[in-house]
C-alpha atoms as a PDB file:
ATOM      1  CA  UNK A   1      85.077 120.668  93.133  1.00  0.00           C
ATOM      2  CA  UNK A   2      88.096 118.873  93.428  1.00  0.00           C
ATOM      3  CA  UNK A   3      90.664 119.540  95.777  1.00  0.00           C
ATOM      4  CA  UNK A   4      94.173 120.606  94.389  1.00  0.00           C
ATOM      5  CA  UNK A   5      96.900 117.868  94.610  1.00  0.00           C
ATOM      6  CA  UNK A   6      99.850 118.190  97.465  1.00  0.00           C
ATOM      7  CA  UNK A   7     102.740 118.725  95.703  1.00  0.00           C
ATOM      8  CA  UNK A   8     105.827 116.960  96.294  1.00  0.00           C
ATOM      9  CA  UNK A   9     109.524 118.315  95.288  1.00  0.00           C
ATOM     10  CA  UNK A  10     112.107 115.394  94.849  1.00  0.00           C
ATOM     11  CA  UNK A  11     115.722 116.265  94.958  1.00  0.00           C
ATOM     12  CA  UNK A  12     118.222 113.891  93.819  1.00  0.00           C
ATOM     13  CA  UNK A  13     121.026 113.632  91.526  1.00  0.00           C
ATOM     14  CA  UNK A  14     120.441 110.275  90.621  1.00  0.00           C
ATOM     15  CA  UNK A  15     117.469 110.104  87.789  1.00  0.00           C
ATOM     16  CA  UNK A  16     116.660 106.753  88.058  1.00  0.00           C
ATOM     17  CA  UNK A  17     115.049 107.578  92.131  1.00  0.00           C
ATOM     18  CA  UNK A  18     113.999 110.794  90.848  1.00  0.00           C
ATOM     19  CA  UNK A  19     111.788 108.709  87.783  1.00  0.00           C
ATOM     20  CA  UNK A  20     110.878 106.083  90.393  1.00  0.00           C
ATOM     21  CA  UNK A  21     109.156 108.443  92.957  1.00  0.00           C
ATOM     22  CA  UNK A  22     107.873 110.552  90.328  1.00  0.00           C
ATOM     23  CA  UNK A  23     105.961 108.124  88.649  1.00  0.00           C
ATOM     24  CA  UNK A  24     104.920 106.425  92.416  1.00  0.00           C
ATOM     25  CA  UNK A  25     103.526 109.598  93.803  1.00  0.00           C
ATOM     26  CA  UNK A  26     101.473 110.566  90.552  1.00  0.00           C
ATOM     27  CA  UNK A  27      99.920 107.348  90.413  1.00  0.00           C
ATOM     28  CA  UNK A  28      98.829 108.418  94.256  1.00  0.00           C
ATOM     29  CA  UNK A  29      97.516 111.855  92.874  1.00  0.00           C
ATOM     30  CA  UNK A  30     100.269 113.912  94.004  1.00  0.00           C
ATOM     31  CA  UNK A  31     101.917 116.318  91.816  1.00  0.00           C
ATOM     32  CA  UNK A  32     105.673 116.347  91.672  1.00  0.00           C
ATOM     33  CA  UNK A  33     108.642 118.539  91.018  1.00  0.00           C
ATOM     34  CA  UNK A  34     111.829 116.995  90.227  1.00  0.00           C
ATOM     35  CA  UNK A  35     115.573 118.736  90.849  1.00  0.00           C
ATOM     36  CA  UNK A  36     118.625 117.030  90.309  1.00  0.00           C
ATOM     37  CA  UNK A  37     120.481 119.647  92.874  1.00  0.00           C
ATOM     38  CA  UNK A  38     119.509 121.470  95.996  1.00  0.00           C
ATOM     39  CA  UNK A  39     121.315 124.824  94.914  1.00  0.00           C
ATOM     40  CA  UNK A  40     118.185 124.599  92.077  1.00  0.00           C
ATOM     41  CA  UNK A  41     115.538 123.560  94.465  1.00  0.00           C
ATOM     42  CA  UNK A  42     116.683 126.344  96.667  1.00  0.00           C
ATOM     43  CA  UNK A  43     116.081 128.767  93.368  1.00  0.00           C
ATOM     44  CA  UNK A  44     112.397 127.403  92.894  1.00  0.00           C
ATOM     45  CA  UNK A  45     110.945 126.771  96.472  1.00  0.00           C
ATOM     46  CA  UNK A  46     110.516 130.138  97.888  1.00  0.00           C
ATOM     47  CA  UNK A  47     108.053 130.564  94.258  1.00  0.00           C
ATOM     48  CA  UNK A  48     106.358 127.294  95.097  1.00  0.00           C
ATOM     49  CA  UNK A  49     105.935 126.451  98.309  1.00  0.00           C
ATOM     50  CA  UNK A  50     105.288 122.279  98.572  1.00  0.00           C
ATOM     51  CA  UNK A  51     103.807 120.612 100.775  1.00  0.00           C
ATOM     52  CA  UNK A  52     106.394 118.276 101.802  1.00  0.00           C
ATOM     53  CA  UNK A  53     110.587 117.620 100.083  1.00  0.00           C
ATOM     54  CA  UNK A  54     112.183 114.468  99.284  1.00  0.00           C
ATOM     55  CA  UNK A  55     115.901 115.038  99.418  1.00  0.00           C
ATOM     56  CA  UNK A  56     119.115 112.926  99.291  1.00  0.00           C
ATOM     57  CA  UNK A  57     122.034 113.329 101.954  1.00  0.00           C
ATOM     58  CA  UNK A  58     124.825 113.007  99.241  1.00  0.00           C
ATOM     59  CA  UNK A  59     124.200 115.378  95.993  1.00  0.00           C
ATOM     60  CA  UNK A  60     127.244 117.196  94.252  1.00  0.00           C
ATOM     61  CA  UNK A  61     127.804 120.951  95.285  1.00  0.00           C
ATOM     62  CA  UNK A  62     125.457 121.419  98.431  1.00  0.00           C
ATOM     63  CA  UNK A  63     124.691 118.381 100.534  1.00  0.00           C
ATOM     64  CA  UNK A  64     121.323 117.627 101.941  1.00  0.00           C
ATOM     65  CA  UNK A  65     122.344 118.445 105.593  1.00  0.00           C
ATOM     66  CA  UNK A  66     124.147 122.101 103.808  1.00  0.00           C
ATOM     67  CA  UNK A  67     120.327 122.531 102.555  1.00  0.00           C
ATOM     68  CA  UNK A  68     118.738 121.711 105.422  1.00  0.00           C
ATOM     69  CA  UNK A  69     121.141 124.497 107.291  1.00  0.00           C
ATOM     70  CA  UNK A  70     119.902 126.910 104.565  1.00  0.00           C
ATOM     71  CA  UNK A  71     116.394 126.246 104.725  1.00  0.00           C
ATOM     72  CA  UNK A  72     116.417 126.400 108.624  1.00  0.00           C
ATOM     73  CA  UNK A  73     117.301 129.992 108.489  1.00  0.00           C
ATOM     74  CA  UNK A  74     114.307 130.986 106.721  1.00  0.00           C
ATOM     75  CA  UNK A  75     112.050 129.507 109.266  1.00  0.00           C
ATOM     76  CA  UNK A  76     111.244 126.781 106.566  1.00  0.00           C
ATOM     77  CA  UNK A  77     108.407 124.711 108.231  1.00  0.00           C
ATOM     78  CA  UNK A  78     107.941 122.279 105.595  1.00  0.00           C
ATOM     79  CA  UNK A  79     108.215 118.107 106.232  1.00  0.00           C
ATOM     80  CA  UNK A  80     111.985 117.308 104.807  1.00  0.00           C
ATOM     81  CA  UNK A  81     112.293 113.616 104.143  1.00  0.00           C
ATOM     82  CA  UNK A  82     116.130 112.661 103.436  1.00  0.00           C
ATOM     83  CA  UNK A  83     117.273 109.704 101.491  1.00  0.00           C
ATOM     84  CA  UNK A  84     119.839 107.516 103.452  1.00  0.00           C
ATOM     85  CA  UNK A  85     121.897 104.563 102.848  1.00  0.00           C
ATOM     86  CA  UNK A  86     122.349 101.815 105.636  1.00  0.00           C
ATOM     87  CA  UNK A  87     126.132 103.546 105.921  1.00  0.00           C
ATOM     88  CA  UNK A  88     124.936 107.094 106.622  1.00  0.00           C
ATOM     89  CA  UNK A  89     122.486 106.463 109.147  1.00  0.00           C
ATOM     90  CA  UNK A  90     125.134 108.473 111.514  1.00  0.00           C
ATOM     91  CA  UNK A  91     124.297 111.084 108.722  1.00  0.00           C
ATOM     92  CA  UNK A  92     120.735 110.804 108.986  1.00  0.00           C
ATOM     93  CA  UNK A  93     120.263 111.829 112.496  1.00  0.00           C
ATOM     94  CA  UNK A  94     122.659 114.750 111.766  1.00  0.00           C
ATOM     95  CA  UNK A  95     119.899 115.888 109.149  1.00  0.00           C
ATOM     96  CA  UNK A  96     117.068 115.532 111.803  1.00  0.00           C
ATOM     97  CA  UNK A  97     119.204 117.626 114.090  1.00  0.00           C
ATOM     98  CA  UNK A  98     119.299 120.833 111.211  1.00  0.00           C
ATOM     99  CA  UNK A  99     115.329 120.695 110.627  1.00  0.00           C
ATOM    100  CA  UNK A 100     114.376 117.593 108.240  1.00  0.00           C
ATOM    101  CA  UNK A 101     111.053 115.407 109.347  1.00  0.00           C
ATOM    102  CA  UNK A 102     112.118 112.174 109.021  1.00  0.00           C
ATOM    103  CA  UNK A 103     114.548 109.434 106.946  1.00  0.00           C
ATOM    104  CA  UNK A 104     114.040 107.107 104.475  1.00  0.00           C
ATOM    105  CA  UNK A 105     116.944 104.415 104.080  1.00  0.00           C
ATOM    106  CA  UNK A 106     117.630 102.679 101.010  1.00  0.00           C
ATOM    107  CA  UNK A 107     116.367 100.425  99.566  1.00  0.00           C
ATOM    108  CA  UNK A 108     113.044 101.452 100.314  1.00  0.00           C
ATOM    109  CA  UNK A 109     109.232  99.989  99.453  1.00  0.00           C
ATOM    110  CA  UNK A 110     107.123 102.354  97.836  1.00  0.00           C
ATOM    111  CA  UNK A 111     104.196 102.304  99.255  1.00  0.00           C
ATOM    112  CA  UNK A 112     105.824 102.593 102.304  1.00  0.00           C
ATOM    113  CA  UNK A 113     107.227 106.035 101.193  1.00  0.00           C
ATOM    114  CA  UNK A 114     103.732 107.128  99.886  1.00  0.00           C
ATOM    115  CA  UNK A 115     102.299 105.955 103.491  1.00  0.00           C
ATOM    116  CA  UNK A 116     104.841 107.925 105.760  1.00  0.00           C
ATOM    117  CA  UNK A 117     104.915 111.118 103.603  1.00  0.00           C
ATOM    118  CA  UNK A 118     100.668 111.313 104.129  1.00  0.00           C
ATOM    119  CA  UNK A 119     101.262 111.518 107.281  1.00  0.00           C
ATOM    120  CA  UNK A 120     103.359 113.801 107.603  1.00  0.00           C
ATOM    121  CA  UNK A 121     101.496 115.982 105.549  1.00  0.00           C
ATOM    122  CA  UNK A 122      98.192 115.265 107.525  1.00  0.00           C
ATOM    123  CA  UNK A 123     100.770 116.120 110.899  1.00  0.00           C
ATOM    124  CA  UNK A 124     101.960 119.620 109.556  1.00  0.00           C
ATOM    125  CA  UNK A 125      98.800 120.458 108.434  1.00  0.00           C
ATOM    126  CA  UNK A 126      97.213 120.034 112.002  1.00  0.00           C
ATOM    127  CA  UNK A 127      99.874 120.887 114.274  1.00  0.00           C
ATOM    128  CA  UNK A 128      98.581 124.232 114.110  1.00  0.00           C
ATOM    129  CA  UNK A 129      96.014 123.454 116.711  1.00  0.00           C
ATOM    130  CA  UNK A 130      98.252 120.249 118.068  1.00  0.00           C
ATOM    131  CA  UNK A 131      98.260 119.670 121.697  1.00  0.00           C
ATOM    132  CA  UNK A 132     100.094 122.666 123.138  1.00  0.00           C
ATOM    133  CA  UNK A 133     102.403 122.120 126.471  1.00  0.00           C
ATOM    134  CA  UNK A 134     102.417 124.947 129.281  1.00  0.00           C
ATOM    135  CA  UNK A 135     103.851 128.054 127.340  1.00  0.00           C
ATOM    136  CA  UNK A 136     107.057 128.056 129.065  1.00  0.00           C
ATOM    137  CA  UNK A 137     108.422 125.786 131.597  1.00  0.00           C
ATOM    138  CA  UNK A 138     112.989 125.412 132.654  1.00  0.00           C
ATOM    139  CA  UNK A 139     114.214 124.693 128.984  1.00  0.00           C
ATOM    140  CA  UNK A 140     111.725 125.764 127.220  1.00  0.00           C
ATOM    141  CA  UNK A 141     112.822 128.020 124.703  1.00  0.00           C
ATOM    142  CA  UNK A 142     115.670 125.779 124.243  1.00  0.00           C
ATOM    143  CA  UNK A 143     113.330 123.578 121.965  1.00  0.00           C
ATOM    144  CA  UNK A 144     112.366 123.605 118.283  1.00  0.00           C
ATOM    145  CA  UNK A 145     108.637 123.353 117.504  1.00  0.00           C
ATOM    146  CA  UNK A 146     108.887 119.911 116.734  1.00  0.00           C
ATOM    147  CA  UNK A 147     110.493 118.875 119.421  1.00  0.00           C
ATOM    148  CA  UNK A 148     108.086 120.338 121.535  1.00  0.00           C
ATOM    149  CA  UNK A 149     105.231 118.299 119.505  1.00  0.00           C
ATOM    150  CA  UNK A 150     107.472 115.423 119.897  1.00  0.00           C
ATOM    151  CA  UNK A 151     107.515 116.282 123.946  1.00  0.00           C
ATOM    152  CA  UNK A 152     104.146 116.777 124.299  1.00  0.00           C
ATOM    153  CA  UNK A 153     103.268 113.059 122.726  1.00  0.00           C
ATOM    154  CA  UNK A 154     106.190 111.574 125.447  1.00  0.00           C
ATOM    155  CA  UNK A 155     104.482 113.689 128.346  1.00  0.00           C
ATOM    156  CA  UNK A 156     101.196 112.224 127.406  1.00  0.00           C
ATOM    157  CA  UNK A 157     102.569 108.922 127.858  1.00  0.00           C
ATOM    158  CA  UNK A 158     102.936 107.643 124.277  1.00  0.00           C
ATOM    159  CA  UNK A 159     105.216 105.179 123.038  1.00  0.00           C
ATOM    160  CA  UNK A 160     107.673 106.291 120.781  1.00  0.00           C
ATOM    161  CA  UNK A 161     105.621 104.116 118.244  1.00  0.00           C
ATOM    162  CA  UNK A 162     102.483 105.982 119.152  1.00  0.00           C
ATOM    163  CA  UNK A 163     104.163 109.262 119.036  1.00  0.00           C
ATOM    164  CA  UNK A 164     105.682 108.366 115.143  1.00  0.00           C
ATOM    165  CA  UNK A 165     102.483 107.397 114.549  1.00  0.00           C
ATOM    166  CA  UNK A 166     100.590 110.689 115.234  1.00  0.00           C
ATOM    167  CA  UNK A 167     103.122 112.852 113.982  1.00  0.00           C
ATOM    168  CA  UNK A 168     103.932 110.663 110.880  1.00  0.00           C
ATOM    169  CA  UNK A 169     107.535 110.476 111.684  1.00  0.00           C
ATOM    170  CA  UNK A 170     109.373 106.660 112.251  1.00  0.00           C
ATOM    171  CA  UNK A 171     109.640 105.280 115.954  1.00  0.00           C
ATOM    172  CA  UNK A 172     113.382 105.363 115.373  1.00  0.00           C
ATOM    173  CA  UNK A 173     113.513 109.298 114.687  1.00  0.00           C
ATOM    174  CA  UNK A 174     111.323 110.129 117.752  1.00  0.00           C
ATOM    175  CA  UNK A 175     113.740 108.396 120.088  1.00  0.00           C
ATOM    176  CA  UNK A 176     116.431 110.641 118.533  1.00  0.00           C
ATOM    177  CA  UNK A 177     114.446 113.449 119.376  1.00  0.00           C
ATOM    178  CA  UNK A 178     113.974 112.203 122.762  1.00  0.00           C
ATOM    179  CA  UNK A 179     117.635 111.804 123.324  1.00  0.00           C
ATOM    180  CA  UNK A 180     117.878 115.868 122.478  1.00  0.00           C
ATOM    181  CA  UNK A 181     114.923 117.441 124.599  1.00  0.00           C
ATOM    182  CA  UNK A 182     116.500 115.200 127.485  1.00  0.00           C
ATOM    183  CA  UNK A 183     120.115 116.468 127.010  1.00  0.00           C
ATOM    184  CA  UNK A 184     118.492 119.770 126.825  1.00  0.00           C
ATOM    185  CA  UNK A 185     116.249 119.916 129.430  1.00  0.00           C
ATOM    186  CA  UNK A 186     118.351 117.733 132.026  1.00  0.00           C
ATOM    187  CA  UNK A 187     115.781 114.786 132.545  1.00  0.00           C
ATOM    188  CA  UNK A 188     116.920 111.641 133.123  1.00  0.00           C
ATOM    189  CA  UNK A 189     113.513 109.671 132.116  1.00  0.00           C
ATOM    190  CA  UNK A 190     110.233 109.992 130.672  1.00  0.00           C
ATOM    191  CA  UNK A 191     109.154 111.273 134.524  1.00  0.00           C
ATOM    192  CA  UNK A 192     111.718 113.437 134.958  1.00  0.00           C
ATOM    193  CA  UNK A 193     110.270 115.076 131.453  1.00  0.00           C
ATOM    194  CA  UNK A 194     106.405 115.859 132.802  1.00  0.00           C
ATOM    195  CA  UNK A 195     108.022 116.978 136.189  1.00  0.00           C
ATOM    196  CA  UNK A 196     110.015 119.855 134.077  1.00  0.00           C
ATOM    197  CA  UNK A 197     107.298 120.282 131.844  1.00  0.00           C
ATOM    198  CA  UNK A 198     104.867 120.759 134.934  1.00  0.00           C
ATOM    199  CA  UNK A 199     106.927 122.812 136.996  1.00  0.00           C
ATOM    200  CA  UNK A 200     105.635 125.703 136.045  1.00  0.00           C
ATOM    201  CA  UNK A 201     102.478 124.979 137.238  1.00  0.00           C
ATOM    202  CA  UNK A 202     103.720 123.728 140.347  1.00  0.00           C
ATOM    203  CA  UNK A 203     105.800 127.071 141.076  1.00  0.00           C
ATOM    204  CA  UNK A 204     102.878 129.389 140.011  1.00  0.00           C
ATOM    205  CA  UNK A 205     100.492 128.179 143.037  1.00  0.00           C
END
């Protein structure tokens, strides 16, 4: 029996990248739903949930960093790839900060989209049992979930590279979440990050 297809939603005003990715991702066996807003994607993703969203940053009415504010509130724990242009790579990092997965920055290969979006799918769909760090340890609850994924690759003495790799998100993105776990958990290295992380143990004995 064959499995049913991951589905894809693609959000962008501009139909000839909505056409583009459409007709890449079918070819791959994914099926695809196209919106040319987020205020309709919005209306249609609570009904269908996909498994991952390919979303520009600029769109008329709601931007993709409004949506990604929206969608954070309802615990949303879909991958969120946003489409970037060299010029709003500033932008792009903002998006990573509200809840999206990773960026894609124009123009981009196709294949190389299809690539990164598998694994991100393959990530979220076994982060469930992912590497868990100590329950709670100074800072903890200050993180997201994926930043904790993203600190348990760094504490395990991955490379950002390694890291992207396992958790299909870019090198580039996991050093931004690096920056953001350190700021919030007041380390000053990689080092500094397992001694916080192992504190707890340290304190309980």
């Amino acid at each position: 029996m064959n499995a049913k297809p991951h589905v894809i939603h693609i959000v962008d005003d501009d139909p000839a990248i909505r056409d583009a990715l459409t007709v890449v991702f079918e070819l791959e066996g994914f099926a695809v739903r196209e919106f040319d807003d987020g205020e309709s994607f919005l209306g249609e993703v609570d009904g269908e949930r996909p498994h991952c969203v390919i979303m520009d940053v600029h769109m008329p009415g709601q931007s993709g960093i409004e949506i990604l504010r929206r969608l954070h509130t309802t615990g949303f724990d879909v991958p969120v790839f946003v489409i970037s242009g060299q010029g709003d790579i500033p932008m792009a990092v903002e998006a990573i900060k509200h809840g999206a997965h990773d960026f894609i920055e124009k123009p981009f290969d196709a294949d190389t989209v299809v690539g990164r979006v598998r694994d991100a799918i393959a990530a979220a769909e076994k982060s469930g049992n992912g590497k868990g760090l100590a329950a709670d340890f100074p800072g903890s609850d200050s993180l997201t979930p994926r930043e904790r994924e993203v600190l348990a690759e760094i504490t395990g003495g991955a490379s950002n590279k390694e890291a992207g790799r396992t958790l299909g998100i870019s090198p580039r993105t996991i050093e931004v979440h690096r920056a953001r776990i350190m700021e919030k958990l007041g380390a000053r290295n990689a080092a500094d990050l397992v001694r916080i992380v192992l504190s707890r143990e340290g304190t309980a004995q």
